[in-house]
N, C-alpha and C. Protein backbone atom coordinates (compact mmCIF):
# COMPACT_ATOMS: atom_id res chain seq x y z
N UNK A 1 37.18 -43.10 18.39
CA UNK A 1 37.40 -41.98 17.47
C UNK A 1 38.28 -40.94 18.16
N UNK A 2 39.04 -40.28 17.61
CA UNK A 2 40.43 -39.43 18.17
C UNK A 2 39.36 -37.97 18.02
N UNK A 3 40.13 -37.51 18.93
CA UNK A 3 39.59 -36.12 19.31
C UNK A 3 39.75 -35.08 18.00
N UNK A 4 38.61 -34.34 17.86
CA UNK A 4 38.69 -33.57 16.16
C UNK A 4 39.67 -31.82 16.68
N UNK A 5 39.72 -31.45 15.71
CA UNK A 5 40.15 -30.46 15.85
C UNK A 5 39.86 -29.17 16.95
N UNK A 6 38.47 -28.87 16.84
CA UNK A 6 37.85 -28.39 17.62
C UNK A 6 37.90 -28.61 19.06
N UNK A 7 37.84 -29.74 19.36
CA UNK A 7 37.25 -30.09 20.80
C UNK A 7 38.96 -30.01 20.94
N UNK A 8 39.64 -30.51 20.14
CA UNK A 8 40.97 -30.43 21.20
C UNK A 8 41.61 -28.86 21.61
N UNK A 9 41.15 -28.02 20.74
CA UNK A 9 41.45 -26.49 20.60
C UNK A 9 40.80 -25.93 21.72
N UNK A 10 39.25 -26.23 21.75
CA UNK A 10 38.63 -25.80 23.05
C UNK A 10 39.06 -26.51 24.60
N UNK A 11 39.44 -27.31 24.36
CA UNK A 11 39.97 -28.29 25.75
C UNK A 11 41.25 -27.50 26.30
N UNK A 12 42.12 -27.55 24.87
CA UNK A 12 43.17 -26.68 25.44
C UNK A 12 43.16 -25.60 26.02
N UNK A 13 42.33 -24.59 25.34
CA UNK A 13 42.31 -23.31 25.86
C UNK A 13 41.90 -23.44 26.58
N UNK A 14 40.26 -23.93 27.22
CA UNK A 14 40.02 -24.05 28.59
C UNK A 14 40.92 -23.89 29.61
N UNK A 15 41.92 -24.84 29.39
CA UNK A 15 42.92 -25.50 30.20
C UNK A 15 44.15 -24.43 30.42
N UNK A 16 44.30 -24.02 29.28
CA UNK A 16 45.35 -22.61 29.16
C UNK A 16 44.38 -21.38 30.28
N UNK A 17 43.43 -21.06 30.10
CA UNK A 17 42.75 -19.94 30.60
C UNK A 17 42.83 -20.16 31.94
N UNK A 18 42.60 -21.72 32.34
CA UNK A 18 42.69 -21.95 34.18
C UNK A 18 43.81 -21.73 34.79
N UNK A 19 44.80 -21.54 33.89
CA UNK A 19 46.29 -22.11 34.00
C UNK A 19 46.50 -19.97 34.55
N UNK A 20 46.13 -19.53 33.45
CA UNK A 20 46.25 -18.40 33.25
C UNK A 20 45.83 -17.63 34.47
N UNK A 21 44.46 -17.89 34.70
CA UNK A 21 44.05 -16.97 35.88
C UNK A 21 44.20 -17.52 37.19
N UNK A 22 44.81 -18.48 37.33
CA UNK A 22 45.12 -18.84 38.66
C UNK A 22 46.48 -17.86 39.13
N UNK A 23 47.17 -16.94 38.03
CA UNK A 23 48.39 -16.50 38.09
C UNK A 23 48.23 -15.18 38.06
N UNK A 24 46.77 -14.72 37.15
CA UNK A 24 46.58 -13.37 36.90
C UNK A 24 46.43 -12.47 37.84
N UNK A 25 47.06 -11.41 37.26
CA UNK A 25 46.80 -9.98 38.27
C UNK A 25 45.11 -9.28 37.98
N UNK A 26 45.13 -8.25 38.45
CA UNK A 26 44.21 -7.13 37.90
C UNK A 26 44.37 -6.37 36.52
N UNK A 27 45.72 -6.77 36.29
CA UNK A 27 45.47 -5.81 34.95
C UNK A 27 44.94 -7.05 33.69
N UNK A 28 45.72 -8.65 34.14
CA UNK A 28 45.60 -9.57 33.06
C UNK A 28 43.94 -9.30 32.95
N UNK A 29 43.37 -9.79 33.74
CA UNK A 29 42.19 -9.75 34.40
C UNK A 29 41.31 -8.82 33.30
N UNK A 30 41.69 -7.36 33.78
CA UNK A 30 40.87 -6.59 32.90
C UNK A 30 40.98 -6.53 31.41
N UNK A 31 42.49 -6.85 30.73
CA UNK A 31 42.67 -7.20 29.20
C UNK A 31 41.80 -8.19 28.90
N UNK A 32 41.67 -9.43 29.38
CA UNK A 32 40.60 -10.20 29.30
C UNK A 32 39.09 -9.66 29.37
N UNK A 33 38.79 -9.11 30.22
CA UNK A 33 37.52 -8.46 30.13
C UNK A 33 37.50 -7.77 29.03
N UNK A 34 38.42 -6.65 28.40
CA UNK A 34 38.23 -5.96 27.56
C UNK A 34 38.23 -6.51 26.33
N UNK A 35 38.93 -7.73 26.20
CA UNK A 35 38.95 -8.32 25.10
C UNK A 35 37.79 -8.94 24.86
N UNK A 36 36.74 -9.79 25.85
CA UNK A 36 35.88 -10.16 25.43
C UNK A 36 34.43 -9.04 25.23
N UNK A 37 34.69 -8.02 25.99
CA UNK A 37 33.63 -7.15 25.42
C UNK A 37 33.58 -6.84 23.91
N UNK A 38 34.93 -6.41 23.23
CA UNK A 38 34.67 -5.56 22.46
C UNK A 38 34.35 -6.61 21.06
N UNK A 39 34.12 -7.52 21.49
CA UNK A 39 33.24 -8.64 20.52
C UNK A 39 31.57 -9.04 20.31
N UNK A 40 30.93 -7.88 21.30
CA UNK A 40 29.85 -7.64 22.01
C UNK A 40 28.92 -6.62 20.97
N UNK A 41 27.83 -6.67 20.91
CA UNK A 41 27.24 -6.02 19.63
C UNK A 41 27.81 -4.58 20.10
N UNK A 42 27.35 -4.19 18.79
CA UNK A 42 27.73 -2.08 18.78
C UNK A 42 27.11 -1.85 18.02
N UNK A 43 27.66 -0.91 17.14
CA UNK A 43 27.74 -0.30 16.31
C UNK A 43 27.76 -1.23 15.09
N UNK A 44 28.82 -2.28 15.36
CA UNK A 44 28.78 -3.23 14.43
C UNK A 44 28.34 -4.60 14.93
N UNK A 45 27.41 -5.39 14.82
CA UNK A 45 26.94 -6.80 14.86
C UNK A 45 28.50 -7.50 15.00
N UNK A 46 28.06 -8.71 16.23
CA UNK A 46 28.98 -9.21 16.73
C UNK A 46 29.27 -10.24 15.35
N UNK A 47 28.32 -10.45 14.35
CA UNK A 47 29.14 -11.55 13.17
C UNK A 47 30.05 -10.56 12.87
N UNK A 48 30.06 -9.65 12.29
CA UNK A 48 31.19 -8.75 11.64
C UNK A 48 32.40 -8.46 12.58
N UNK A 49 32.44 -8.48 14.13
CA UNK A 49 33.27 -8.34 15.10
C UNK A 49 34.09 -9.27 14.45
N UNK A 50 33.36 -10.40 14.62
CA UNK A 50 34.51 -11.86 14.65
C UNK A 50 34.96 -12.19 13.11
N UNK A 51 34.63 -11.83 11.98
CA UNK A 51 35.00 -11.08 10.59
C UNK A 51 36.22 -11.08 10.93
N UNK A 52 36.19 -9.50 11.25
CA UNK A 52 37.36 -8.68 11.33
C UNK A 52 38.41 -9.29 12.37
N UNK A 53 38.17 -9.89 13.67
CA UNK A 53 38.98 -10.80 14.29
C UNK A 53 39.66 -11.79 13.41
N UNK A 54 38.77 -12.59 13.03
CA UNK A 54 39.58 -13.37 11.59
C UNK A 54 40.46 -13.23 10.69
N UNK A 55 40.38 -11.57 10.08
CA UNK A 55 41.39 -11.14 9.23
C UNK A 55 42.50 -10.79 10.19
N UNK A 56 42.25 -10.17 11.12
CA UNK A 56 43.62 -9.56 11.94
C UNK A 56 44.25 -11.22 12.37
N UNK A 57 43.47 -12.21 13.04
CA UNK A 57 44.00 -13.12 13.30
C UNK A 57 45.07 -13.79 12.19
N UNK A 58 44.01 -13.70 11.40
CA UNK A 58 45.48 -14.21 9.84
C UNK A 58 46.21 -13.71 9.49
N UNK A 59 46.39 -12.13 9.11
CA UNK A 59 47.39 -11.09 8.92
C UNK A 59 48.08 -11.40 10.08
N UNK A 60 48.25 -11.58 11.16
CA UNK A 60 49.01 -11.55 12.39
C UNK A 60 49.87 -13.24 12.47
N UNK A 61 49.39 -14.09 11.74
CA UNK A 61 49.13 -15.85 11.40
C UNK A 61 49.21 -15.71 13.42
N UNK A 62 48.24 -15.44 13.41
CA UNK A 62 47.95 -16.85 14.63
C UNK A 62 47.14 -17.95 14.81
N UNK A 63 47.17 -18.99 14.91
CA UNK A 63 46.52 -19.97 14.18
C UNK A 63 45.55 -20.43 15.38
N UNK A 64 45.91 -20.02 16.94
CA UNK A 64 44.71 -20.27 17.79
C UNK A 64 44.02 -19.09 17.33
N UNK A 65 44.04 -18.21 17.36
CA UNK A 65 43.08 -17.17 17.02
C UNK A 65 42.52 -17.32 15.98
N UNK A 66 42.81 -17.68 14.66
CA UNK A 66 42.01 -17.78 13.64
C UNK A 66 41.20 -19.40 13.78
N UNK A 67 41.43 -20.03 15.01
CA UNK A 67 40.71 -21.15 15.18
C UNK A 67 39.35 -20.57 15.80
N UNK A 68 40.31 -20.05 16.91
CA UNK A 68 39.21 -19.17 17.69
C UNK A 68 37.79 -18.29 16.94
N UNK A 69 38.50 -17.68 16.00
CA UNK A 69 37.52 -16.71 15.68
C UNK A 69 36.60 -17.64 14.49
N UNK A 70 37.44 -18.55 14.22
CA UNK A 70 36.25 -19.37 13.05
C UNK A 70 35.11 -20.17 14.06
N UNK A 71 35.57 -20.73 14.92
CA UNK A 71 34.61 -20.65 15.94
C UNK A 71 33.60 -20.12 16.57
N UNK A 72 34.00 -18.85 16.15
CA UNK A 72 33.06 -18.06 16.53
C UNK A 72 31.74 -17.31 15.58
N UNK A 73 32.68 -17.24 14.46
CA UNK A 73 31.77 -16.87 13.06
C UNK A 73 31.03 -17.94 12.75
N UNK A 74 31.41 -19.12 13.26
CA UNK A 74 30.50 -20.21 12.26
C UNK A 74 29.43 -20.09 13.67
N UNK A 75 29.57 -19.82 14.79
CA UNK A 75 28.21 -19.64 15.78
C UNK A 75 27.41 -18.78 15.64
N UNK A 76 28.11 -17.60 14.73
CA UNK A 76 27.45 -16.28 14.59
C UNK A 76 26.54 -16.58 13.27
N UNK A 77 26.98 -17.64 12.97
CA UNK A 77 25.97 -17.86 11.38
C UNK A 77 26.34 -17.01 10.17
N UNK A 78 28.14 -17.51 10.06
CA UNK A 78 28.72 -16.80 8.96
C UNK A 78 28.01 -18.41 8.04
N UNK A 79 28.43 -17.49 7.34
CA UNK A 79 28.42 -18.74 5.59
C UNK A 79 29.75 -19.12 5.01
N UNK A 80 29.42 -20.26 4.49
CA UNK A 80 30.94 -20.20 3.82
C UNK A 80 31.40 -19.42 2.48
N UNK A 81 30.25 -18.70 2.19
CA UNK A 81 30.93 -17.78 0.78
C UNK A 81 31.43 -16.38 1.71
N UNK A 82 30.75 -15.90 3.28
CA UNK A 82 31.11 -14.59 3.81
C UNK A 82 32.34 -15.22 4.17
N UNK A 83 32.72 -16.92 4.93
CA UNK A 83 34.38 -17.00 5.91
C UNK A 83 35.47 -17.02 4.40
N UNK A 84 35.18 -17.80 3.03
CA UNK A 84 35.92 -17.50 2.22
C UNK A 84 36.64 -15.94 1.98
N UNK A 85 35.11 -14.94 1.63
CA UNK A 85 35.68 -14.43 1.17
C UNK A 85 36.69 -12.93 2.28
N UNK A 86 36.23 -13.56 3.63
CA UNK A 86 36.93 -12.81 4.56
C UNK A 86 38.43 -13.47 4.77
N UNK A 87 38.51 -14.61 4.39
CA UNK A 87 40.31 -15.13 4.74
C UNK A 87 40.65 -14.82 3.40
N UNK A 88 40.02 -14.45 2.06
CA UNK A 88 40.95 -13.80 0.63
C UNK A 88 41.08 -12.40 1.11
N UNK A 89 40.40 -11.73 2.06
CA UNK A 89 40.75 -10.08 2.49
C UNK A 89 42.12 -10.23 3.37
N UNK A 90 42.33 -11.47 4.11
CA UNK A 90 42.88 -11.89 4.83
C UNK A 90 44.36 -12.30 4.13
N UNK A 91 44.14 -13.03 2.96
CA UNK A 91 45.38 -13.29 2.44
C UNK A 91 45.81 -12.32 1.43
N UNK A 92 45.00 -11.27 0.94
CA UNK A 92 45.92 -10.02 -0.01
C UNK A 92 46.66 -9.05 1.02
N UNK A 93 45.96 -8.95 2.40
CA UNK A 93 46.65 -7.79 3.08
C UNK A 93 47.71 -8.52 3.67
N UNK A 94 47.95 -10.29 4.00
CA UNK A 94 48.92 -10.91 4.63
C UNK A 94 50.06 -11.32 3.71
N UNK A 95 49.38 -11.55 2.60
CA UNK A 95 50.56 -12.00 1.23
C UNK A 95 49.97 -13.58 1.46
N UNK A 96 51.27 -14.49 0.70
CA UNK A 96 51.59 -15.72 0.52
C UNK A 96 51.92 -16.68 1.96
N UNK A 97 52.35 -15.89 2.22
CA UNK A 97 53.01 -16.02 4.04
C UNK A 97 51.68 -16.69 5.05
N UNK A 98 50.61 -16.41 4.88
CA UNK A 98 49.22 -16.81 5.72
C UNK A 98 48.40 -18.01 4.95
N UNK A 99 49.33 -18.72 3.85
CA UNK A 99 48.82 -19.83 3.22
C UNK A 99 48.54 -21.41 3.73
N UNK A 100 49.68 -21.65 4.83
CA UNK A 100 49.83 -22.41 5.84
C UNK A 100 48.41 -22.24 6.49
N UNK A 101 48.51 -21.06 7.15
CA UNK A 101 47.42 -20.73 8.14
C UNK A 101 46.17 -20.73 7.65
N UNK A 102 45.72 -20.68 6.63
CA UNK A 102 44.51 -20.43 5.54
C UNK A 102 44.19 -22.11 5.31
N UNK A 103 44.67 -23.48 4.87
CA UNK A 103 44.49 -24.37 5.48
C UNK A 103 44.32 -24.85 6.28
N UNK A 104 44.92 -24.72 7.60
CA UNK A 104 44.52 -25.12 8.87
C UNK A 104 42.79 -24.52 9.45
N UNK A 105 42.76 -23.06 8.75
CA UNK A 105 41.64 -22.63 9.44
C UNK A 105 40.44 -23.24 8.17
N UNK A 106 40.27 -23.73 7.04
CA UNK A 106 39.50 -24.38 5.69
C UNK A 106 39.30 -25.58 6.26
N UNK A 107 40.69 -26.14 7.35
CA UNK A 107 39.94 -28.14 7.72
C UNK A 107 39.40 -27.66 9.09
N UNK A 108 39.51 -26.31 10.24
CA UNK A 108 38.59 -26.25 11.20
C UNK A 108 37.17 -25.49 10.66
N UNK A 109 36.81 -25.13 9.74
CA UNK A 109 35.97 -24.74 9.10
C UNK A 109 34.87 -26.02 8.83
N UNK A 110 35.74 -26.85 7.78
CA UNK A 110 35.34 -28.10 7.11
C UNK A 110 34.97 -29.21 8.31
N UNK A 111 35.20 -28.88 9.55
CA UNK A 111 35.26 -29.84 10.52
C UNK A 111 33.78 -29.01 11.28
N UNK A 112 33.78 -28.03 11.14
CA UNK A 112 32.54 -27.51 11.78
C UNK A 112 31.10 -27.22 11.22
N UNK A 113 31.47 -27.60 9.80
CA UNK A 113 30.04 -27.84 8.88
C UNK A 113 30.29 -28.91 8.66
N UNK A 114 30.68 -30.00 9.42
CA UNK A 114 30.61 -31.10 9.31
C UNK A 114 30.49 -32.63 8.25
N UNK A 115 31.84 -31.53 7.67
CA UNK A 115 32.44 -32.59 6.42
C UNK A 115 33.03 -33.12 6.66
């Protein structure tokens, strides 16, 4: 069986991140730190963090990131009526343009509730 979507996304990045900090300074270093904190409960519950990661990820179309962050919502115990209706917040503020990207992230979705 060929490697699914997921596992090849996480393999990569793994692989990107080793790649990464074998090179990093102190400042890469701390963007990284800061980036993974502020996904960290608050004020707002870390499901809603990775929400809102999701929409910026799609408004922005980055398609590891909106892999990323569906990854992360479906650990956080989003649903699929909350990831729907966060990639339609996702596609009125992005337009037509994030439609590409809105499939790709529906078959890593569909691949992680295990259809």
């Amino acid at each position: 069986m060929s490697e699914g979507r997921v596992a090849r996304f996480q393999r990569e990045r793994s692989e990107g991140n080793e790649l990464v900090f074998k090179y990093a300074g102190t400042n890469m270093k701390r963007f990284w730190t800061l980036d993974g904190q502020a996904y960290h409960e608050g004020a707002l519950d870390a499901k809603t963090k990775e929400l809102l990661g999701l929409v910026a990820s799609l408004v922005l179309r980055c398609d590891d990131c909106v892999t990323y962050h569906t990854i992360q919502a479906h650990e956080a115990g989003v649903s699929t009526k909350e990831y729907e209706e966060t990639l339609n917040i996702g596609l009125l503020v992005g337009g037509s343009i994030t439609i590409p990207h809105l499939r790709r992230a529906f078959a890593v979705w569909e691949e992680l509730q295990g259809s």
